[in-house]
PDB file of N, CA and C in Angstrom:
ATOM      1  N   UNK A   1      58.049 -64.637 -64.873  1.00  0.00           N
ATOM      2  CA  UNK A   1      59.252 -64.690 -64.066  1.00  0.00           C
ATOM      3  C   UNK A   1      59.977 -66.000 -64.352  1.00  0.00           C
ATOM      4  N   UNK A   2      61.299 -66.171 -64.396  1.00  0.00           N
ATOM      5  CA  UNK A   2      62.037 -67.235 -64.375  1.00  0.00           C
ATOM      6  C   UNK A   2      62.435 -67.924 -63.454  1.00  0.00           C
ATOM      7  N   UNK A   3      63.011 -68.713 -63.671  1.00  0.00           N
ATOM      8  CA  UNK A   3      63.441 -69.648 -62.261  1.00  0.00           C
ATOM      9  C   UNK A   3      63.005 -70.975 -62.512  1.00  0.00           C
ATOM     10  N   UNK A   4      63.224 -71.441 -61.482  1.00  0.00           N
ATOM     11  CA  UNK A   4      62.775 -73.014 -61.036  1.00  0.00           C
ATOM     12  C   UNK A   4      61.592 -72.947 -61.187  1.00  0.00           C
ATOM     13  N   UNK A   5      60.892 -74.339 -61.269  1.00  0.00           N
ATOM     14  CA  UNK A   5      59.318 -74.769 -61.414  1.00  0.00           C
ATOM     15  C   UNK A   5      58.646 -75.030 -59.743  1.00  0.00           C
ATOM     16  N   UNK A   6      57.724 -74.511 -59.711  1.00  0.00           N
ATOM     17  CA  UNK A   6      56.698 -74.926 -58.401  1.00  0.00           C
ATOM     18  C   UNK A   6      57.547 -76.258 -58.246  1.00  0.00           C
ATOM     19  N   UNK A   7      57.304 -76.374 -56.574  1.00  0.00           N
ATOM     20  CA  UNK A   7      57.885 -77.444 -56.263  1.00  0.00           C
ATOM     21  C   UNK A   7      58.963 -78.153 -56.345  1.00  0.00           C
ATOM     22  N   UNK A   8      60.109 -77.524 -57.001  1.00  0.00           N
ATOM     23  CA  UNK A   8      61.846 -78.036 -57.347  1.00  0.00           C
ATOM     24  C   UNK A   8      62.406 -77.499 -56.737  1.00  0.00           C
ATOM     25  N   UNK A   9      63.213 -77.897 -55.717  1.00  0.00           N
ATOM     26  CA  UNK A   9      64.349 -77.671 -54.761  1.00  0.00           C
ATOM     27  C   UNK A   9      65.324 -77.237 -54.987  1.00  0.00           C
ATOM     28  N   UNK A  10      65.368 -76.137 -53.828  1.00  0.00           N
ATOM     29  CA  UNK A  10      66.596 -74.984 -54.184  1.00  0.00           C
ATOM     30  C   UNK A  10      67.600 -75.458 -54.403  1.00  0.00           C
ATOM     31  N   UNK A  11      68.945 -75.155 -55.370  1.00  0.00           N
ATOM     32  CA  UNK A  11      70.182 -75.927 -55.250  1.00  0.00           C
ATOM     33  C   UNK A  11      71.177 -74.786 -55.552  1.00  0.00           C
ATOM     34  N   UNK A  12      72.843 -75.156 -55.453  1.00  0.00           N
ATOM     35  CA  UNK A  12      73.312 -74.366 -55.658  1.00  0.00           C
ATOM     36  C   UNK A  12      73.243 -72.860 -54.887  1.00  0.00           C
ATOM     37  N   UNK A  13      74.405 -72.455 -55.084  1.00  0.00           N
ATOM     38  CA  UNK A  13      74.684 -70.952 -54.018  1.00  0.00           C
ATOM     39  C   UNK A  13      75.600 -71.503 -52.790  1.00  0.00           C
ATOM     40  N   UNK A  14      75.612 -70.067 -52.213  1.00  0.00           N
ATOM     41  CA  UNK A  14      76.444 -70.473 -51.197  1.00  0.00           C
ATOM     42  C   UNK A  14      76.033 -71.350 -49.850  1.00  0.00           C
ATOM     43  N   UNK A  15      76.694 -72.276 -49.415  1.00  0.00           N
ATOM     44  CA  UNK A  15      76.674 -72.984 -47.680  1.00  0.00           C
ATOM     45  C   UNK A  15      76.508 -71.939 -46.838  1.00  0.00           C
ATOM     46  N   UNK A  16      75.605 -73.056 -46.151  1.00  0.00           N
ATOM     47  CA  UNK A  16      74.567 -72.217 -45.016  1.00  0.00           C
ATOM     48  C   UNK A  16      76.011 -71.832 -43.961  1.00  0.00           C
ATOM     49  N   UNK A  17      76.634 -70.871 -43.892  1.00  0.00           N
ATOM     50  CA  UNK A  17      77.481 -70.432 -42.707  1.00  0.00           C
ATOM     51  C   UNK A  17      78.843 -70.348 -43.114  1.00  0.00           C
ATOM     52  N   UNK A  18      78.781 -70.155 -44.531  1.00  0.00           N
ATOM     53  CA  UNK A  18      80.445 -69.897 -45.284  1.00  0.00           C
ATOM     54  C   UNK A  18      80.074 -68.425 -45.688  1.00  0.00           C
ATOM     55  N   UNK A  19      81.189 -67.471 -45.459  1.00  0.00           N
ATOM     56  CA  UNK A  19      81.434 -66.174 -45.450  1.00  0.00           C
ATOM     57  C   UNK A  19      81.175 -65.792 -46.742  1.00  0.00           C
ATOM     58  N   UNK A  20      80.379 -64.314 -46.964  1.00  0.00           N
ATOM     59  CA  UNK A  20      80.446 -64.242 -48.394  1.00  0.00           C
ATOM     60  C   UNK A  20      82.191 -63.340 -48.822  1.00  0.00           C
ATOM     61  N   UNK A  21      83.026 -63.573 -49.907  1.00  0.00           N
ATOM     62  CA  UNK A  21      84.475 -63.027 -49.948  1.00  0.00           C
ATOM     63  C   UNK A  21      84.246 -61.830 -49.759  1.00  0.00           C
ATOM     64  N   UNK A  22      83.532 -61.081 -50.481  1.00  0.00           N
ATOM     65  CA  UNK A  22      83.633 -59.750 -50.258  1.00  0.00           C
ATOM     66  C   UNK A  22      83.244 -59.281 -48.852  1.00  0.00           C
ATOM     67  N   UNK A  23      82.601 -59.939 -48.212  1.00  0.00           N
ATOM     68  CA  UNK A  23      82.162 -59.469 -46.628  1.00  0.00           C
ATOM     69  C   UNK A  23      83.160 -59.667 -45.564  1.00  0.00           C
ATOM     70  N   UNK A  24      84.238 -60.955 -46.296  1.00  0.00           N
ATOM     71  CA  UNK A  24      85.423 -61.198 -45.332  1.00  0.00           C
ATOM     72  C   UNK A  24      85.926 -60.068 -45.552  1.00  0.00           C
ATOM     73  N   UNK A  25      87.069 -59.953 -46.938  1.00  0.00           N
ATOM     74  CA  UNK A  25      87.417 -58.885 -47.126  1.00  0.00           C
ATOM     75  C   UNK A  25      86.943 -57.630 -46.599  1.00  0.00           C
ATOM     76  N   UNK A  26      86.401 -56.908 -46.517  1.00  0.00           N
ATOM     77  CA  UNK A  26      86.233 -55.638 -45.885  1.00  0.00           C
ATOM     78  C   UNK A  26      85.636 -55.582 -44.214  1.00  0.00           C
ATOM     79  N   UNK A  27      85.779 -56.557 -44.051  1.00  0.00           N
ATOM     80  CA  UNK A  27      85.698 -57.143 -42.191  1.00  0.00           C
ATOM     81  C   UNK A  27      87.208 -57.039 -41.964  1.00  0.00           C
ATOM     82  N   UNK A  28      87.858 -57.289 -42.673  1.00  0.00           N
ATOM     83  CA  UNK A  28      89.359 -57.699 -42.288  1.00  0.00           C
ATOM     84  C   UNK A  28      90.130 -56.062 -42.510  1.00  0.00           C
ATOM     85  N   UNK A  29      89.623 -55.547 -43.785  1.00  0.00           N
ATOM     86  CA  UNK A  29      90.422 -54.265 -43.331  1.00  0.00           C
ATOM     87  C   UNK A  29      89.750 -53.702 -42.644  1.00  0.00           C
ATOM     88  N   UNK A  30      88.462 -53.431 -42.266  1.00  0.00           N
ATOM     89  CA  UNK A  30      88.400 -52.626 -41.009  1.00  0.00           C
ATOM     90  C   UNK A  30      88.310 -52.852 -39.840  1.00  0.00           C
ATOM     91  N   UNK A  31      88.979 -53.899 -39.516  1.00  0.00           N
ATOM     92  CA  UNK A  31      89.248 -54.621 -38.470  1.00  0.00           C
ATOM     93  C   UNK A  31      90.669 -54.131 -38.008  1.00  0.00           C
ATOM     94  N   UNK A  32      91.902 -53.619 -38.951  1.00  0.00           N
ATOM     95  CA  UNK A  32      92.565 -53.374 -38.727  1.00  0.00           C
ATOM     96  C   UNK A  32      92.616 -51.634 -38.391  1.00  0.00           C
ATOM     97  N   UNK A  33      91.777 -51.088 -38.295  1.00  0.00           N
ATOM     98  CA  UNK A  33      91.360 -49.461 -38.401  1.00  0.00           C
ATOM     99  C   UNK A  33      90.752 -49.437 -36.449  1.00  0.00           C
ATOM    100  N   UNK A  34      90.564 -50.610 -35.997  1.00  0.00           N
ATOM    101  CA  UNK A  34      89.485 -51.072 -35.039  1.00  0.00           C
ATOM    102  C   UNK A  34      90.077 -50.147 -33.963  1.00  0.00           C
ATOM    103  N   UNK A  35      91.074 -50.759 -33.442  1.00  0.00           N
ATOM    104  CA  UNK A  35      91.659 -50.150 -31.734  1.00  0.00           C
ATOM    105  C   UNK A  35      91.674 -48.286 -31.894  1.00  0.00           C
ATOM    106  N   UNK A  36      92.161 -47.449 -33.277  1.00  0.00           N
ATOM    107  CA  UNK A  36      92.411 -46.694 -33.366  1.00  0.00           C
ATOM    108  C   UNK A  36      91.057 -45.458 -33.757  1.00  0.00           C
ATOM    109  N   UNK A  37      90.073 -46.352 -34.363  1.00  0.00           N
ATOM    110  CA  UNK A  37      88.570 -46.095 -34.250  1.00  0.00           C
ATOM    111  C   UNK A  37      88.233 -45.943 -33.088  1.00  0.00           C
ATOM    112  N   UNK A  38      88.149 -46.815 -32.632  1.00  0.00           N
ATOM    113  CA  UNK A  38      87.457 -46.552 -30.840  1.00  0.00           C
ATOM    114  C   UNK A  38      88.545 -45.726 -30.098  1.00  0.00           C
ATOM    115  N   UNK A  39      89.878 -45.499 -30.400  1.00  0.00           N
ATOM    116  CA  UNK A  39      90.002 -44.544 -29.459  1.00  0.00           C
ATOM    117  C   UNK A  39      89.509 -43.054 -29.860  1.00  0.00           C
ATOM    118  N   UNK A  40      89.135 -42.830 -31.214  1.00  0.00           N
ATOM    119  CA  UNK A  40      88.931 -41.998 -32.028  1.00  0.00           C
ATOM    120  C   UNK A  40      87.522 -41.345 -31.362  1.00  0.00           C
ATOM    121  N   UNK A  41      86.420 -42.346 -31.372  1.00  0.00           N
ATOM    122  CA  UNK A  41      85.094 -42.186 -30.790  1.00  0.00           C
ATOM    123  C   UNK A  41      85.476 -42.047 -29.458  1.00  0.00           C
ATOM    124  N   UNK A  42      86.201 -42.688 -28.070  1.00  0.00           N
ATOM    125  CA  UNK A  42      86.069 -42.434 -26.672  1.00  0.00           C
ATOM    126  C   UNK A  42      86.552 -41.172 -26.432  1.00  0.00           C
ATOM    127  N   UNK A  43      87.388 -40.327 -27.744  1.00  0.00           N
ATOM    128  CA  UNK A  43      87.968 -38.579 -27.709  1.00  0.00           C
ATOM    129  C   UNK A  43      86.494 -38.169 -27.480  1.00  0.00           C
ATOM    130  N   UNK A  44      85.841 -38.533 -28.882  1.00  0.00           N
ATOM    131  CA  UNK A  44      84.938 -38.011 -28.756  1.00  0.00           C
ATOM    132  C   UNK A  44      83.742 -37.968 -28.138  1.00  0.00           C
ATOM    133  N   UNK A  45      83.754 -39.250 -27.253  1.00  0.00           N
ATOM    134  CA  UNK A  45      82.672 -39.135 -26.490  1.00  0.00           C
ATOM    135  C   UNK A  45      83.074 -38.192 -24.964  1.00  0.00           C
ATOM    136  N   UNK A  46      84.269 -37.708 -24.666  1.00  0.00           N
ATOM    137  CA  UNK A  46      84.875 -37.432 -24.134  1.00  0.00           C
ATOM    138  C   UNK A  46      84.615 -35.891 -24.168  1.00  0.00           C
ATOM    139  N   UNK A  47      85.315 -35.612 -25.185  1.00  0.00           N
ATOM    140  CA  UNK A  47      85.378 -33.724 -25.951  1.00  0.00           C
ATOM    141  C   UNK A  47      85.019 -33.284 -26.581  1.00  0.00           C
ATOM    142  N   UNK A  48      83.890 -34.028 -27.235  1.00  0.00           N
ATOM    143  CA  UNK A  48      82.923 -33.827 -28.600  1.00  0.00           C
ATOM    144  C   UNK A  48      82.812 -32.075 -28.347  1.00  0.00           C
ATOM    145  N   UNK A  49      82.777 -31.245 -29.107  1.00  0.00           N
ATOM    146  CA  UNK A  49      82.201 -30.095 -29.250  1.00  0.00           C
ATOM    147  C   UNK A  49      80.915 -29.759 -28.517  1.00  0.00           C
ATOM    148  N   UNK A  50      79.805 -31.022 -29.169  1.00  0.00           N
ATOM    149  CA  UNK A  50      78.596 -30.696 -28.743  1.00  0.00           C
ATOM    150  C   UNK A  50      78.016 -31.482 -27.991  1.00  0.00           C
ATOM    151  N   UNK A  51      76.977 -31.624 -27.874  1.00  0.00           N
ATOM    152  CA  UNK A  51      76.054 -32.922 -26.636  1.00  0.00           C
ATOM    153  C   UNK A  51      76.265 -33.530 -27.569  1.00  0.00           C
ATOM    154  N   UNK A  52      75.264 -33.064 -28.866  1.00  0.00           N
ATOM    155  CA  UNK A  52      74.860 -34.524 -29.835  1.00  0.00           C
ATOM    156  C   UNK A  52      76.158 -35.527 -30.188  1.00  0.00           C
ATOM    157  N   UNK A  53      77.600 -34.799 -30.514  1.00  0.00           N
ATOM    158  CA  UNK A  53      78.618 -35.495 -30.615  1.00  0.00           C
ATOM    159  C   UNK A  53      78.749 -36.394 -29.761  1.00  0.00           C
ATOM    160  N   UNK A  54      78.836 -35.831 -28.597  1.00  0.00           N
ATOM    161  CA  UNK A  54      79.549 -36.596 -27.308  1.00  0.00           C
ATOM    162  C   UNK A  54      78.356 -37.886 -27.321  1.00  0.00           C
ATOM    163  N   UNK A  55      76.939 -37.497 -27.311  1.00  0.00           N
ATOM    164  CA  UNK A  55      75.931 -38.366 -26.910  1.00  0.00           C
ATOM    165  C   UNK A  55      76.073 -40.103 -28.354  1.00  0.00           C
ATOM    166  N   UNK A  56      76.446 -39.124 -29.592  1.00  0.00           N
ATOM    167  CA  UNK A  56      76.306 -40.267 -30.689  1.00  0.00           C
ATOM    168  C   UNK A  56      77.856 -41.290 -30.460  1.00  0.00           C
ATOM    169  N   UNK A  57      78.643 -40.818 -29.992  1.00  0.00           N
ATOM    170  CA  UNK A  57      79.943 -41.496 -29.918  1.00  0.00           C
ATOM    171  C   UNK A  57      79.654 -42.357 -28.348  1.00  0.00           C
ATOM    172  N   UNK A  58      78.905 -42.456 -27.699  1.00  0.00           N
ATOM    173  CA  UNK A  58      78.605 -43.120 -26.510  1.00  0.00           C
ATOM    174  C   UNK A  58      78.157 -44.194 -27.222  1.00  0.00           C
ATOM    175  N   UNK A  59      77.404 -43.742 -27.692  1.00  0.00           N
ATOM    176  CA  UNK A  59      75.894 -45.007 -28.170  1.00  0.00           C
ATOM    177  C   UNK A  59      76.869 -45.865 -29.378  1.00  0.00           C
ATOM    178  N   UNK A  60      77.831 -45.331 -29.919  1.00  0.00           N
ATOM    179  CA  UNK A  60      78.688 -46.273 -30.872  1.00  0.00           C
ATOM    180  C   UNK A  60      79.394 -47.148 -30.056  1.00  0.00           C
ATOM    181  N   UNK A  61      79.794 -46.808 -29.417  1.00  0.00           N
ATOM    182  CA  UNK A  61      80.639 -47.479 -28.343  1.00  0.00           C
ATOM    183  C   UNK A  61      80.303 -48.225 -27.135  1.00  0.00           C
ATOM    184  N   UNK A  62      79.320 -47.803 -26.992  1.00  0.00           N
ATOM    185  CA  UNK A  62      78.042 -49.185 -26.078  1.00  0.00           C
ATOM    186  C   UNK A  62      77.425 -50.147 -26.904  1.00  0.00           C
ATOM    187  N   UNK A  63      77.242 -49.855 -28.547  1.00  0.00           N
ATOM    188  CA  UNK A  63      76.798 -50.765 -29.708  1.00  0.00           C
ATOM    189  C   UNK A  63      77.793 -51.555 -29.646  1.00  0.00           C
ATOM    190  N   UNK A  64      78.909 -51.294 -29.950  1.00  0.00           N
ATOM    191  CA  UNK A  64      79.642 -52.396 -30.275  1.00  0.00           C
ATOM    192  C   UNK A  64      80.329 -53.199 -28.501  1.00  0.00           C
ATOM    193  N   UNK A  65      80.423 -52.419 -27.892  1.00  0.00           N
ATOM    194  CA  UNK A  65      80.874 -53.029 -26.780  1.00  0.00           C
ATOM    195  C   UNK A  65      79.503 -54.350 -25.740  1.00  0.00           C
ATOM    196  N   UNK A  66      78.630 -54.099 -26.276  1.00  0.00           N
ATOM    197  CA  UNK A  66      77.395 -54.700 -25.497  1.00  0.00           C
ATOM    198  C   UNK A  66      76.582 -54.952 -26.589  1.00  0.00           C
ATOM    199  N   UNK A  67      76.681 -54.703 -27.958  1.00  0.00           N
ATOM    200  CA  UNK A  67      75.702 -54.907 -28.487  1.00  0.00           C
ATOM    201  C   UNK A  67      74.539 -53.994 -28.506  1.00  0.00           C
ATOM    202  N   UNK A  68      73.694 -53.468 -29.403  1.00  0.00           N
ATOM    203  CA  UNK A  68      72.554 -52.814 -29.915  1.00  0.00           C
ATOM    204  C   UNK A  68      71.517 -53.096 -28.958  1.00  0.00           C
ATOM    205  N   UNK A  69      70.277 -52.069 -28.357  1.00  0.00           N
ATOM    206  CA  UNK A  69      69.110 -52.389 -27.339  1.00  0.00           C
ATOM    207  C   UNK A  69      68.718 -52.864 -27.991  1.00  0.00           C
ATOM    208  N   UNK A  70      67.358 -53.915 -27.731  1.00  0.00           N
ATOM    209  CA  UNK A  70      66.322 -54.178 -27.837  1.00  0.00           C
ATOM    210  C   UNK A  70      65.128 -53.107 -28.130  1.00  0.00           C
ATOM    211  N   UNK A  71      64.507 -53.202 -28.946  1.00  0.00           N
ATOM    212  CA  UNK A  71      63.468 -52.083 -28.766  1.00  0.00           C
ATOM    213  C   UNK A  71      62.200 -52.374 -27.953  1.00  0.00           C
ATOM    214  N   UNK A  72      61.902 -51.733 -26.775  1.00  0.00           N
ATOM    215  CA  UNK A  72      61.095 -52.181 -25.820  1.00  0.00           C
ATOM    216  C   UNK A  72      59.664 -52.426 -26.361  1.00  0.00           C
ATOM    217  N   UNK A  73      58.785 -53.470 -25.867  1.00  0.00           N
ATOM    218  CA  UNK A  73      57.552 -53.741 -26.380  1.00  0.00           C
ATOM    219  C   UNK A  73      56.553 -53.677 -25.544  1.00  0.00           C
ATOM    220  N   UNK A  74      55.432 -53.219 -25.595  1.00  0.00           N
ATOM    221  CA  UNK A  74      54.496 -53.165 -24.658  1.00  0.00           C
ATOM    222  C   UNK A  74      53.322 -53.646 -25.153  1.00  0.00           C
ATOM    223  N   UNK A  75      52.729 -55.054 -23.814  1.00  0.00           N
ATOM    224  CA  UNK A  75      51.909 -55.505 -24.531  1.00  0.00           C
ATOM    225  C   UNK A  75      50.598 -55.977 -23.274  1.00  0.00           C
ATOM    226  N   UNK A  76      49.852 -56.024 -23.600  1.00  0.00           N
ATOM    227  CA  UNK A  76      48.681 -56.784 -22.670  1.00  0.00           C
ATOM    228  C   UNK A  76      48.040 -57.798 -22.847  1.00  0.00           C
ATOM    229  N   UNK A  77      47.704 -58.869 -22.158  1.00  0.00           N
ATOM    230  CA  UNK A  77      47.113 -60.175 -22.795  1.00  0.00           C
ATOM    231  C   UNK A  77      46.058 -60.392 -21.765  1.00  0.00           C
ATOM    232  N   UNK A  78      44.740 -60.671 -22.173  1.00  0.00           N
ATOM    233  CA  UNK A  78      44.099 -61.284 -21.380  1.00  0.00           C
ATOM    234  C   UNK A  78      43.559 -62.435 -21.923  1.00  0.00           C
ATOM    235  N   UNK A  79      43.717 -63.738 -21.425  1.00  0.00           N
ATOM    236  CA  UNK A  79      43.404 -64.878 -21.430  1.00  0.00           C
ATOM    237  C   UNK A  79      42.425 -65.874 -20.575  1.00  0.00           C
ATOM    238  N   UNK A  80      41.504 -66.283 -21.346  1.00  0.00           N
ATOM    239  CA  UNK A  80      40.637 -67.044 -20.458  1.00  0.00           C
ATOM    240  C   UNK A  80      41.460 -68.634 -20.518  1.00  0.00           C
ATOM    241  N   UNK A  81      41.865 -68.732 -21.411  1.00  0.00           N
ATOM    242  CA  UNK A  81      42.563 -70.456 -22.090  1.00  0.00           C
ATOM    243  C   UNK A  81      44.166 -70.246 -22.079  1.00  0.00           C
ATOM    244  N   UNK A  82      44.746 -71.403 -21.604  1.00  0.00           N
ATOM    245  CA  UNK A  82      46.065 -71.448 -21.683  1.00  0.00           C
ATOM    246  C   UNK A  82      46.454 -71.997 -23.326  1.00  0.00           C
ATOM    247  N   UNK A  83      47.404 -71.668 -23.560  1.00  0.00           N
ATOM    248  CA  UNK A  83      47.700 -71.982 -24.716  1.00  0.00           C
ATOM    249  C   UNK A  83      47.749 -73.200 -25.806  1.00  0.00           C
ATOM    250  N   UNK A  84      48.161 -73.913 -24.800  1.00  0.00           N
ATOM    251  CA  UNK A  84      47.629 -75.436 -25.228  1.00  0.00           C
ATOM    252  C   UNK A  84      46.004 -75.844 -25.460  1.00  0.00           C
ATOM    253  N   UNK A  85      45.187 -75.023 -25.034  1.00  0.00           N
ATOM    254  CA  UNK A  85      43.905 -75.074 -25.250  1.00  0.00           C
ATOM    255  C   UNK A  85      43.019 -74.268 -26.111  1.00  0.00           C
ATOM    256  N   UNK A  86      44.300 -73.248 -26.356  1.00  0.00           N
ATOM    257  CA  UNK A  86      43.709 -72.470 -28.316  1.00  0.00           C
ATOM    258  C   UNK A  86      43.745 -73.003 -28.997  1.00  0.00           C
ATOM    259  N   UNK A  87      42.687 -72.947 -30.211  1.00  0.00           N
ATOM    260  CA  UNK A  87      42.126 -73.433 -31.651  1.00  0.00           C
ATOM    261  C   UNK A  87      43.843 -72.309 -32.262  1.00  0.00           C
ATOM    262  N   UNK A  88      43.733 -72.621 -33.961  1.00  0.00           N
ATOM    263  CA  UNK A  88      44.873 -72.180 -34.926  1.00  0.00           C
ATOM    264  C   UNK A  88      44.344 -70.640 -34.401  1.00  0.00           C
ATOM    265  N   UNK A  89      43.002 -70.332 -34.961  1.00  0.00           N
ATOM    266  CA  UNK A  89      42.599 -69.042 -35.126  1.00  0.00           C
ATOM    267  C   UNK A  89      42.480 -68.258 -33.893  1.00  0.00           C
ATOM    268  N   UNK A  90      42.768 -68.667 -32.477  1.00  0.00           N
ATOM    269  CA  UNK A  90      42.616 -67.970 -31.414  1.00  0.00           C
ATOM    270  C   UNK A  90      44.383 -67.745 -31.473  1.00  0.00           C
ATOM    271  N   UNK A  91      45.401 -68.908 -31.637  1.00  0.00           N
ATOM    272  CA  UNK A  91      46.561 -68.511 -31.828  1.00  0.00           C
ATOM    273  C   UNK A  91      47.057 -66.927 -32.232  1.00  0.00           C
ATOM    274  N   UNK A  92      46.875 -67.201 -33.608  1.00  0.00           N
ATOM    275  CA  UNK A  92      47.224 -66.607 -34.786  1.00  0.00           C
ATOM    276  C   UNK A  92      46.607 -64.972 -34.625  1.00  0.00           C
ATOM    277  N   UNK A  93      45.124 -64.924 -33.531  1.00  0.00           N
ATOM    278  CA  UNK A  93      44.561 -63.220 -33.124  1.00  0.00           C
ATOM    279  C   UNK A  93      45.355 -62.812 -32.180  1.00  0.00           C
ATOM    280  N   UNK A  94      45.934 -64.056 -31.094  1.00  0.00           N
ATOM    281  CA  UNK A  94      46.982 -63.483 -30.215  1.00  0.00           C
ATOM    282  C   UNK A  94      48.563 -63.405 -30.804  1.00  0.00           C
ATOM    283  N   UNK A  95      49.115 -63.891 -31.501  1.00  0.00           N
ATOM    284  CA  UNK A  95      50.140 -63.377 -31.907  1.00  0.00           C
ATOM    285  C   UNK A  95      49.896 -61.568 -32.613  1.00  0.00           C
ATOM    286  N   UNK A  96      49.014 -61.392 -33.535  1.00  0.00           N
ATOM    287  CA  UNK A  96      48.259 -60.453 -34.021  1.00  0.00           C
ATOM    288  C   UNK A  96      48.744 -60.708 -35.258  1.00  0.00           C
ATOM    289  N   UNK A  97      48.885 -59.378 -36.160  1.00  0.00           N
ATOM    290  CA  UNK A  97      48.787 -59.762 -38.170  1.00  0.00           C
ATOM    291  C   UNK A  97      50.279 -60.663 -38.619  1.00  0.00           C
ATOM    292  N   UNK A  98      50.802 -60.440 -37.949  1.00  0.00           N
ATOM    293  CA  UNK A  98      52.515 -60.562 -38.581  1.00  0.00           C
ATOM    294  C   UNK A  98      52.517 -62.668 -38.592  1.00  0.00           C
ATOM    295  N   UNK A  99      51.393 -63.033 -37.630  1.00  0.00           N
ATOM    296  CA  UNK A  99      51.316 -64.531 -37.318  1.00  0.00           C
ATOM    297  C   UNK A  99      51.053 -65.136 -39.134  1.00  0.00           C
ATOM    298  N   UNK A 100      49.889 -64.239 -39.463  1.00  0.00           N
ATOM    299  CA  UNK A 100      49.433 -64.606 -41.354  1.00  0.00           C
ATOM    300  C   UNK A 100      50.652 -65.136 -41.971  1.00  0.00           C
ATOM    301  N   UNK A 101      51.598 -64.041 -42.163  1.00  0.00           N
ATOM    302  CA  UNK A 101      52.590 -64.022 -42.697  1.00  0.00           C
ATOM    303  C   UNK A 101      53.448 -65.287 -42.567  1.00  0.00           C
ATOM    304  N   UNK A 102      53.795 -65.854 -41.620  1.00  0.00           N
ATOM    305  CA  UNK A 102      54.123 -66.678 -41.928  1.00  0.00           C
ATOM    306  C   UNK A 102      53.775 -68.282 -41.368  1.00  0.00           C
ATOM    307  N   UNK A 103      52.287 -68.020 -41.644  1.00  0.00           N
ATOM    308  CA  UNK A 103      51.768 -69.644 -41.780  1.00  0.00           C
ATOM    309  C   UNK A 103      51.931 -70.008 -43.055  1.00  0.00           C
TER     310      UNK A 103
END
């Protein structure tokens, strides 16, 4: 594989929080499609033909108006030690596998 050598610092590319052009660009024209989109979807969440219509044009329109759910998590912990008093490896079993990854 090519590239940089172990240990040489990334350089070059784009700034951390400058737009990529092509992502402005097509933010901007469909930005202008925007007011006439959503009234497009509230028809249809409105008169959709079917449930599924009516039901998928809700959920577009609560996405963008509120933002996307959370996907709910369910979890149980039982603890004899507060956290400050776990070793790495008692950590790392309570986070569970995904903790490996990125130590």
């Amino acid at each position: 594989m090519t590239g940089r050598k172990a240990g040489t610092p990334k350089t070059g590319g784009r700034q951390k929080g400058t737009v990529n052009k092509h992502t402005a660009e097509v933010r901007s024209l469909a930005q202008k499609y925007g007011a006439s989109v959503m009234e497009h979807l509230a028809h249809l969440a409105l008169n959709g033909e079917t449930e599924q219509v009516q039901v998928a044009a809700c959920k577009e329109i609560l996405d963008r108006g509120y933002g996307k759910s959370l996907a709910p998590v369910a979890a149980s912990i039982t603890a004899n030690k507060t956290i400050a008093e776990m070793n790495d490896d008692e950590l790392i079993a309570l986070l569970g596998a995904n903790a490996l990854d990125e130590r």
